[in-house]
C-alpha atoms as a PDB file:
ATOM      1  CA  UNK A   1       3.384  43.952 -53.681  1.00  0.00           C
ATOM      2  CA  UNK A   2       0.275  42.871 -55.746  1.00  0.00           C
ATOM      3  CA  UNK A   3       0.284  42.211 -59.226  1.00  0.00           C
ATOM      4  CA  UNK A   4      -0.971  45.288 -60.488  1.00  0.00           C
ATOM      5  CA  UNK A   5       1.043  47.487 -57.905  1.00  0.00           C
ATOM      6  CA  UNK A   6       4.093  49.212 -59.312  1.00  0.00           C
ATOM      7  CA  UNK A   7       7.378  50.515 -57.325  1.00  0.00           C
ATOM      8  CA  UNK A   8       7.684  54.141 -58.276  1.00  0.00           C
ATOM      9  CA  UNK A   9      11.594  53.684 -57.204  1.00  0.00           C
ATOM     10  CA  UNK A  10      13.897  52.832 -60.045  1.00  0.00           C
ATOM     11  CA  UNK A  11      17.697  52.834 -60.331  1.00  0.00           C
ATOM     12  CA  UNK A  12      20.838  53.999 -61.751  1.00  0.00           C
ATOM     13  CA  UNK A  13      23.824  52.397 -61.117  1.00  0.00           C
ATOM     14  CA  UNK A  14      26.676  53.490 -62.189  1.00  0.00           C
ATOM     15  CA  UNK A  15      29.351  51.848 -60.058  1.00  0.00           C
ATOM     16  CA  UNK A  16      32.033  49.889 -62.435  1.00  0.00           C
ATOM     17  CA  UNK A  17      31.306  45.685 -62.890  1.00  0.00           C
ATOM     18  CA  UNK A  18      27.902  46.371 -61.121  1.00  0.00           C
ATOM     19  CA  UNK A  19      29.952  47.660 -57.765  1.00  0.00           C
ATOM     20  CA  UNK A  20      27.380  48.759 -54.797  1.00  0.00           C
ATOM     21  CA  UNK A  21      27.663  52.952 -55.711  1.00  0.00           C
ATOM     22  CA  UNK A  22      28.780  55.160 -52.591  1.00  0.00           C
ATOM     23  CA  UNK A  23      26.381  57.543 -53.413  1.00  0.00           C
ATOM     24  CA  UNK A  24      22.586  57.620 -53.483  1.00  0.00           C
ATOM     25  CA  UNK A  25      20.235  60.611 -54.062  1.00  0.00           C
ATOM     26  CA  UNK A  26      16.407  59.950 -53.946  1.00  0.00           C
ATOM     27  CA  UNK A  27      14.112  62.658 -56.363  1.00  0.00           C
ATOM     28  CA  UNK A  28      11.096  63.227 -54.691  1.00  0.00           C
ATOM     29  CA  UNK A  29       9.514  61.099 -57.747  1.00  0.00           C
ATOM     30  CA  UNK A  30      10.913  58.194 -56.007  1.00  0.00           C
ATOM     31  CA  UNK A  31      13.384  57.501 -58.974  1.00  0.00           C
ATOM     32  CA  UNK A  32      16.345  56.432 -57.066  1.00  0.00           C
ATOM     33  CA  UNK A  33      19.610  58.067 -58.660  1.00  0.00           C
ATOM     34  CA  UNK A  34      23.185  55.945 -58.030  1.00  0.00           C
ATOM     35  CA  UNK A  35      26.477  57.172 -58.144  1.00  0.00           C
ATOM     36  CA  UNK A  36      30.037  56.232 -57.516  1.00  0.00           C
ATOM     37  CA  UNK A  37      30.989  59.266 -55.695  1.00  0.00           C
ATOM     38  CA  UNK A  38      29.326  62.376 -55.456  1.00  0.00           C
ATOM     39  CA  UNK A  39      30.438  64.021 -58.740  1.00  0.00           C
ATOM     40  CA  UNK A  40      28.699  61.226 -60.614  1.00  0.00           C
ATOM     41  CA  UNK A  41      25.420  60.842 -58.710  1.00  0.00           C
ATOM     42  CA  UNK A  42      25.370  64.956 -59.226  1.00  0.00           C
ATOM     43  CA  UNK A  43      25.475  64.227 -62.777  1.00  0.00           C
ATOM     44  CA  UNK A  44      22.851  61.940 -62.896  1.00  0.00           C
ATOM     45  CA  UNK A  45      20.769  63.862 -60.949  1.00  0.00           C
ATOM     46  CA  UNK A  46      20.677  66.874 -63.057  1.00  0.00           C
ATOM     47  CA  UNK A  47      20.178  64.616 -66.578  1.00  0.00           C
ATOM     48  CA  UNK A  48      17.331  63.175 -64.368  1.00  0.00           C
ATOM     49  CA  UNK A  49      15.840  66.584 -63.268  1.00  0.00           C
ATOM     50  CA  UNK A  50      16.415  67.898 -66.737  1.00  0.00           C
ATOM     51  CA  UNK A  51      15.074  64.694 -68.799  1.00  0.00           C
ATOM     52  CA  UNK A  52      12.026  63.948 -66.737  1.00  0.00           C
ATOM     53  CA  UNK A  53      10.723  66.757 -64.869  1.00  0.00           C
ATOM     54  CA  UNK A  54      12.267  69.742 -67.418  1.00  0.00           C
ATOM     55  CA  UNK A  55      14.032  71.660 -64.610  1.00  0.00           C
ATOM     56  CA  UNK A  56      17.548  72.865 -64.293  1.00  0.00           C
ATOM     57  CA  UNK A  57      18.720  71.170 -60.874  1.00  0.00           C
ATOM     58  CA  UNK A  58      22.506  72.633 -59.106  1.00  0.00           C
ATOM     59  CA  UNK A  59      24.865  70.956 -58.247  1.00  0.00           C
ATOM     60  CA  UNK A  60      24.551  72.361 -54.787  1.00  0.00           C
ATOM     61  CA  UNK A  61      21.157  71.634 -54.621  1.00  0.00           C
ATOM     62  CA  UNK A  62      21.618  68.063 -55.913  1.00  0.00           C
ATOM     63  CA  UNK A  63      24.607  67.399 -53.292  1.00  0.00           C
ATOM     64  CA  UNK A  64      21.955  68.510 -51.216  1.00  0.00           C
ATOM     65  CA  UNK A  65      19.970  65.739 -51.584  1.00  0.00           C
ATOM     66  CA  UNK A  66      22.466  63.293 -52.138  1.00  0.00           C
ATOM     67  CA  UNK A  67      23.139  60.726 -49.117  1.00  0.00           C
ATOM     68  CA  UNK A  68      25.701  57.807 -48.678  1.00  0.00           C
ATOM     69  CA  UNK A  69      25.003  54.471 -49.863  1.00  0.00           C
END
């Protein structure tokens, strides 16, 4: 990656004592959402959808999305 080339894919990690999360959901921004189980990566998808992009995400369509780490 050059210099002046930024990832778009950023993290959340909410696994305790920096443990690898079990659960990773990936918004089509590229922001990379990390959860400990699915309850908490739907969570932090919906803040995320909410916060950045100003839309009301389900939880059905966030466990959608949502994938095994």
């Amino acid at each position: 990656m050059s210099n002046n080339e930024e990832s778009k894919t950023s993290a959340v990690d909410l696994g305790p004592d920096g443990r690898k999360s079990d659960q990773d959901l990936e918004c089509p921004c590229g922001t990379v959402l990390r959860g400990e189980d699915l309850g908490a990566v739907v969570e932090v998808a919906q803040s995320h959808a909410q916060e950045v992009h100003d839309m009301d995400l389900s939880r059905e369509q966030a466990e959608s999305m949502a994938r095994p780490s």
